[in-house]
C-alpha atoms as a PDB file:
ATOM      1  CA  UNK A   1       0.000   0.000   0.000  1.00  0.00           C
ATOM      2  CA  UNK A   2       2.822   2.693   0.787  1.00  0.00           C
ATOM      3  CA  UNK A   3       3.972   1.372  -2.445  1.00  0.00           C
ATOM      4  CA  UNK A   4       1.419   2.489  -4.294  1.00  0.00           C
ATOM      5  CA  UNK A   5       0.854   5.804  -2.295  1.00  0.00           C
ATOM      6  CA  UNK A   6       4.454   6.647  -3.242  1.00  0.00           C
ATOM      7  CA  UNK A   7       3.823   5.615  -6.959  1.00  0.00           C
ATOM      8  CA  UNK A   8       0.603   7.858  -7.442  1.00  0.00           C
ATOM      9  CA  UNK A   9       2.537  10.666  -5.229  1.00  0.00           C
ATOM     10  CA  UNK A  10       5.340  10.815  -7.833  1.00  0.00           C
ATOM     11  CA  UNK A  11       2.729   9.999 -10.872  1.00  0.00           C
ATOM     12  CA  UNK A  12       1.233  13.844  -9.841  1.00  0.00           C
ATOM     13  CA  UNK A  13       4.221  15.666  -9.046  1.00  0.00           C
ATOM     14  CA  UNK A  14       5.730  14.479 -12.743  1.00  0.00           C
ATOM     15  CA  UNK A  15       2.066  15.024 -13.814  1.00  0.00           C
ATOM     16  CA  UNK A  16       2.117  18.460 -12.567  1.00  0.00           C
ATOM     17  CA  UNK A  17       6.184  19.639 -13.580  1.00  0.00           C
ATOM     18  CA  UNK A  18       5.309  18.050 -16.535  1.00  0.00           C
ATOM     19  CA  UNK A  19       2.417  20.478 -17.906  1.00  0.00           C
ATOM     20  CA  UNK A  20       3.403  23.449 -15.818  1.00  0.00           C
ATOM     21  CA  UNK A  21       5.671  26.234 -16.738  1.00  0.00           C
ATOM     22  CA  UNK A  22       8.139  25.986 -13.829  1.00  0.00           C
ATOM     23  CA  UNK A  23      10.134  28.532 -11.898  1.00  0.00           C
ATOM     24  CA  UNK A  24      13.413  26.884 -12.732  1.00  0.00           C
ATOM     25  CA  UNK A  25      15.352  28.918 -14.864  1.00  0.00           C
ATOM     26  CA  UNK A  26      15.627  27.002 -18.076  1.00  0.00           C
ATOM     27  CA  UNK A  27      15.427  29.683 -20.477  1.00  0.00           C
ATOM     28  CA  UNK A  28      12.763  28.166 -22.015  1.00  0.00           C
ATOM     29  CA  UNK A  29      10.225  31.003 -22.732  1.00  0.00           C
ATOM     30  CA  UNK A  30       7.883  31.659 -25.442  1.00  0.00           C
ATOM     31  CA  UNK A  31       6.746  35.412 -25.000  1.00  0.00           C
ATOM     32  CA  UNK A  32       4.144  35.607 -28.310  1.00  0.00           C
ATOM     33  CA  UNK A  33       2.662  32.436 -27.080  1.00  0.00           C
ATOM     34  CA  UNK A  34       1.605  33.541 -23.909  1.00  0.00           C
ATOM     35  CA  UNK A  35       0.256  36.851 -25.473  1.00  0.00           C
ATOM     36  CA  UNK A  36      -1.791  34.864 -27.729  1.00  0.00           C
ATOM     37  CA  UNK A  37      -2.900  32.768 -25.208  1.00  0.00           C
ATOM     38  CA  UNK A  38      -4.176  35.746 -23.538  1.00  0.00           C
ATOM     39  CA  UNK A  39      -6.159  37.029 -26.425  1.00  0.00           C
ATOM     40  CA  UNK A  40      -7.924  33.494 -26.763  1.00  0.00           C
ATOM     41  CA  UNK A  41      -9.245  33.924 -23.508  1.00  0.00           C
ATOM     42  CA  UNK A  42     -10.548  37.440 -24.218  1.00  0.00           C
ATOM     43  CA  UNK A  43     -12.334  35.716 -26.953  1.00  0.00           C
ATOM     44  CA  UNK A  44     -13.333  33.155 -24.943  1.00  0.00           C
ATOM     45  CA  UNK A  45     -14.660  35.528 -22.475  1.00  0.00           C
ATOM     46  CA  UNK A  46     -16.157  37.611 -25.125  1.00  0.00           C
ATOM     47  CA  UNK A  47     -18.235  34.678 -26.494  1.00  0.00           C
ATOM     48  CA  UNK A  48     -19.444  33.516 -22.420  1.00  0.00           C
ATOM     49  CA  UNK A  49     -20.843  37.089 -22.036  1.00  0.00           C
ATOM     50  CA  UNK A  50     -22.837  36.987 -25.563  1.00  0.00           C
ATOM     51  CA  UNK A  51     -23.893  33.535 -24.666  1.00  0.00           C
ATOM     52  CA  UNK A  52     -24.506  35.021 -20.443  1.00  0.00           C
ATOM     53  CA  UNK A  53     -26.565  37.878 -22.174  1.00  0.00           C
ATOM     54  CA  UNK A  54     -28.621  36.211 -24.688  1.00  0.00           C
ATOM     55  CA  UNK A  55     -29.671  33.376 -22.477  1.00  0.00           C
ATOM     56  CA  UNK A  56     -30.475  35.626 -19.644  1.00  0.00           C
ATOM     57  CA  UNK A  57     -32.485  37.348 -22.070  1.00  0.00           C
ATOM     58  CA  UNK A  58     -34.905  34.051 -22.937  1.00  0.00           C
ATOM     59  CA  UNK A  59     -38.480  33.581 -21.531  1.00  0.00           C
ATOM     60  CA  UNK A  60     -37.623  29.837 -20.042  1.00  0.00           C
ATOM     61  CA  UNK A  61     -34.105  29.903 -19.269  1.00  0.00           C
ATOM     62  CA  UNK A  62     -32.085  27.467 -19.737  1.00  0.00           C
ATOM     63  CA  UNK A  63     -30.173  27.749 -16.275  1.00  0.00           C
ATOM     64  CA  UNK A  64     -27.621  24.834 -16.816  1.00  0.00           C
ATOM     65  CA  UNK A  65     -26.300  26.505 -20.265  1.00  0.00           C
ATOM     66  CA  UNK A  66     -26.031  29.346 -18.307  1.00  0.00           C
ATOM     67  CA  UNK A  67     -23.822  28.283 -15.420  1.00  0.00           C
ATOM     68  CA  UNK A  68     -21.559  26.496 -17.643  1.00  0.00           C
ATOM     69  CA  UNK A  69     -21.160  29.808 -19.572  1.00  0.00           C
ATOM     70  CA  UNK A  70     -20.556  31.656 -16.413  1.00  0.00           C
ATOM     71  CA  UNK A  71     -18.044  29.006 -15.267  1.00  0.00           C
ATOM     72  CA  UNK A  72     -16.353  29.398 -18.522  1.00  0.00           C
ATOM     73  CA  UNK A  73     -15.767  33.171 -18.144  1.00  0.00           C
ATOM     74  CA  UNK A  74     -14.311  32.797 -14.723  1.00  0.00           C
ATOM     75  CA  UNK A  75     -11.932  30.010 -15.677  1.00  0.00           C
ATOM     76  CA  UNK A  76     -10.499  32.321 -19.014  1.00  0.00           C
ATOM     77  CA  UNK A  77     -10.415  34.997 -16.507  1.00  0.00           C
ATOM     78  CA  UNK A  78      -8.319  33.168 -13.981  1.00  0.00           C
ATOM     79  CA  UNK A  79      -6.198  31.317 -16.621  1.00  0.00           C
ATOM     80  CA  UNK A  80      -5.344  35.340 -17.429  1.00  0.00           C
ATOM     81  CA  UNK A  81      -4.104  36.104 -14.219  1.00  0.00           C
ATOM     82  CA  UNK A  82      -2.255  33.567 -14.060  1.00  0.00           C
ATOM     83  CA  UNK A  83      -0.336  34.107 -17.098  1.00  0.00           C
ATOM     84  CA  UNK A  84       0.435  37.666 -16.203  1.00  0.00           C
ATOM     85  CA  UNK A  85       1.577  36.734 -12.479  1.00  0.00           C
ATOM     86  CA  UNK A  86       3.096  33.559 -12.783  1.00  0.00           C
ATOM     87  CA  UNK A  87       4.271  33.830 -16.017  1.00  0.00           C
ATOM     88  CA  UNK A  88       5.181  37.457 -16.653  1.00  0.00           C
ATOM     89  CA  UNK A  89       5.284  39.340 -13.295  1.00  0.00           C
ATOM     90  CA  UNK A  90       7.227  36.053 -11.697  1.00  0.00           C
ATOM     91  CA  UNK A  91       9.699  35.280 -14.524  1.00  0.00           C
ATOM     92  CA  UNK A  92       9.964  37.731 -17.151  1.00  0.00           C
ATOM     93  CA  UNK A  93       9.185  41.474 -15.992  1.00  0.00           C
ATOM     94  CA  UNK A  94      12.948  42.056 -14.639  1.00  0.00           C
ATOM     95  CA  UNK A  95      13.415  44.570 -11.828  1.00  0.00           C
ATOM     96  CA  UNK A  96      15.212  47.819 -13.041  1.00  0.00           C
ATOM     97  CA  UNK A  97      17.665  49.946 -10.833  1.00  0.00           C
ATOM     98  CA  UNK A  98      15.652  53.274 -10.334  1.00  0.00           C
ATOM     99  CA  UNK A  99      18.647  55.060 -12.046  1.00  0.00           C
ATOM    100  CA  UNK A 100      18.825  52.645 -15.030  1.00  0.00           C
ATOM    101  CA  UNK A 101      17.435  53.691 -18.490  1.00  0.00           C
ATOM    102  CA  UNK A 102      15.675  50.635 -18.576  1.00  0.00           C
ATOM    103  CA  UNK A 103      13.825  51.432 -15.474  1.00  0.00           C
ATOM    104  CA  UNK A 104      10.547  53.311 -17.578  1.00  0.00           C
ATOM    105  CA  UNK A 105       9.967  50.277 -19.304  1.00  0.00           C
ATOM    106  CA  UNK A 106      10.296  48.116 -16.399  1.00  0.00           C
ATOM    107  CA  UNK A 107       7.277  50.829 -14.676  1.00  0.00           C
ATOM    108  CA  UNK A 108       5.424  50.425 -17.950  1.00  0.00           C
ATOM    109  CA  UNK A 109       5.294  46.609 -17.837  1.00  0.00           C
ATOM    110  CA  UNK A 110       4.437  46.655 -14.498  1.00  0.00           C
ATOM    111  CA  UNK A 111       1.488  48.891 -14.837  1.00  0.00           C
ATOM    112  CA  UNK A 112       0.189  47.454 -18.208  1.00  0.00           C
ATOM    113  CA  UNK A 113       0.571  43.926 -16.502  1.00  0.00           C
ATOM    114  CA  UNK A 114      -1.136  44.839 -13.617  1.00  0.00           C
ATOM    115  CA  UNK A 115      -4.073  46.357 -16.315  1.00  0.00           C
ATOM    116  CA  UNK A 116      -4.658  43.018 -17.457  1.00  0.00           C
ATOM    117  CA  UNK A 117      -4.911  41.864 -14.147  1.00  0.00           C
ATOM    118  CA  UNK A 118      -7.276  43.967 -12.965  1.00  0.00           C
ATOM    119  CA  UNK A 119      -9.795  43.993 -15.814  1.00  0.00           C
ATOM    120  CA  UNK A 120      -9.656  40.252 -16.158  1.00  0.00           C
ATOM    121  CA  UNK A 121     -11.191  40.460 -12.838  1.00  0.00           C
ATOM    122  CA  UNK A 122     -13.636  42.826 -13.781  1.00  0.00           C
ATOM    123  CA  UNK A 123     -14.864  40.668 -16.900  1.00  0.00           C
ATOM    124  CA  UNK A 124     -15.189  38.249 -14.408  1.00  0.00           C
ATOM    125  CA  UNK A 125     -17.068  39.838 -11.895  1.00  0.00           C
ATOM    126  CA  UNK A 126     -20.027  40.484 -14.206  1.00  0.00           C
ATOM    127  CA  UNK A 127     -21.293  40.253 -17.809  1.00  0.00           C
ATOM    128  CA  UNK A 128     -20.931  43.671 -19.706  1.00  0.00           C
ATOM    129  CA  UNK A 129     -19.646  43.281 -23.048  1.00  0.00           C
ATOM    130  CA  UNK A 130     -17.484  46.753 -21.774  1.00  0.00           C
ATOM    131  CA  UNK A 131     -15.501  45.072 -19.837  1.00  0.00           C
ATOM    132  CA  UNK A 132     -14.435  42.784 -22.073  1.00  0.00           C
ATOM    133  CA  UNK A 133     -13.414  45.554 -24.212  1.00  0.00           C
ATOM    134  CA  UNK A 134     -11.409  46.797 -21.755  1.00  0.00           C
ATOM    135  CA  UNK A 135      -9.685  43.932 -21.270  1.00  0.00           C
ATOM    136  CA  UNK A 136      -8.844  43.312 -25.058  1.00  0.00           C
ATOM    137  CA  UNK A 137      -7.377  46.563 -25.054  1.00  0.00           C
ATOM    138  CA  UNK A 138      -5.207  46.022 -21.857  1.00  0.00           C
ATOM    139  CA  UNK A 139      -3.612  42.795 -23.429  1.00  0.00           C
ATOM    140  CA  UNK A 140      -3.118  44.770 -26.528  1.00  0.00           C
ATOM    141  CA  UNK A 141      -1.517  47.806 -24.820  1.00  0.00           C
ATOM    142  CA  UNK A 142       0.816  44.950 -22.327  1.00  0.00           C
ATOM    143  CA  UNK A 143       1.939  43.634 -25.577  1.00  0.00           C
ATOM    144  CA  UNK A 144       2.780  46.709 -27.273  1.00  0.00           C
ATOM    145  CA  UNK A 145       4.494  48.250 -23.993  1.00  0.00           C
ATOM    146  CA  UNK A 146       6.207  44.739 -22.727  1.00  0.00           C
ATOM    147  CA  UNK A 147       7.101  43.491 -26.531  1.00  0.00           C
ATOM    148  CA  UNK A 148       8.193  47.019 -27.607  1.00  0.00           C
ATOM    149  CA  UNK A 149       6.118  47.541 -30.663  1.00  0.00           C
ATOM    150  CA  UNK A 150       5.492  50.651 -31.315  1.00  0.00           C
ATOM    151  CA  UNK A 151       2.032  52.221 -32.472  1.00  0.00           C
ATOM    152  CA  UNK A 152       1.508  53.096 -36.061  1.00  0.00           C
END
């Protein structure tokens, strides 16, 4: 039996390390992936809150399409803060020296980052397509300001 226990206990910490972006630092990033990871789940969110709306709008509602679609939202909401703190805040916003010339850009991350953050919440705390807009245009402003493209 403690054979087994210690089998299953390894089986989910490989499990886990295996599907998670780790801490470690391997060097192994991929910067536009994550960013267009986050705009799926805007979509994703976008397309709950239609759903939220127009079911919420029906005579006889149909309340287990409607939870799911709620549940939905909240998990492309969370899967977005976790990006930008595990992800970028934890591994790839560097600290700048206050007296550096990188240190604006490090400022600009942070607050564009912490944007995202924010209004990911707020698309999750309710069902206004505004919100969602919102946070579409936070991701796009982190990406411009974090992968230095500049506005045309």
């Amino acid at each position: 039996m403690k054979k087994l226990l210690l089998i299953l206990g390894l089986l989910a910490l490989v499990f886990k390390l295996g599907f998670a972006h780790c801490e470690i630092p391997c060097g192994i990033y991929d910067d536009e992936l994550r960013i267009k990871l986050l705009y799926e789940d805007v979509t994703t969110i976008e397309k709950s809150t239609n759903e939220i709306i127009s079911l919420s709008k029906e005579g006889e509602k149909n309340y287990n399409q409607l939870v799911r679609w709620v549940v939905n939202k909240e998990e492309h909401a969370d899967k977005m803060q976790e990006i930008m703190s595990q992800y970028f805040l934890t591994q790839r916003i560097k600290p700048a020296d206050k007296k550096s010339e990188d240190y604006p850009h490090y400022v600009d991350s942070l607050k564009a980052a912490h944007e995202v953050i924010v209004y990911a919440m707020k698309a999750k705390q309710n069902a206004d397509p505004k919100a969602v807009d919102q946070l579409r245009e936070a991701v796009h402003e982190f990406e411009h300001i974090y992968m230095g493209i500049e506005e045309k």
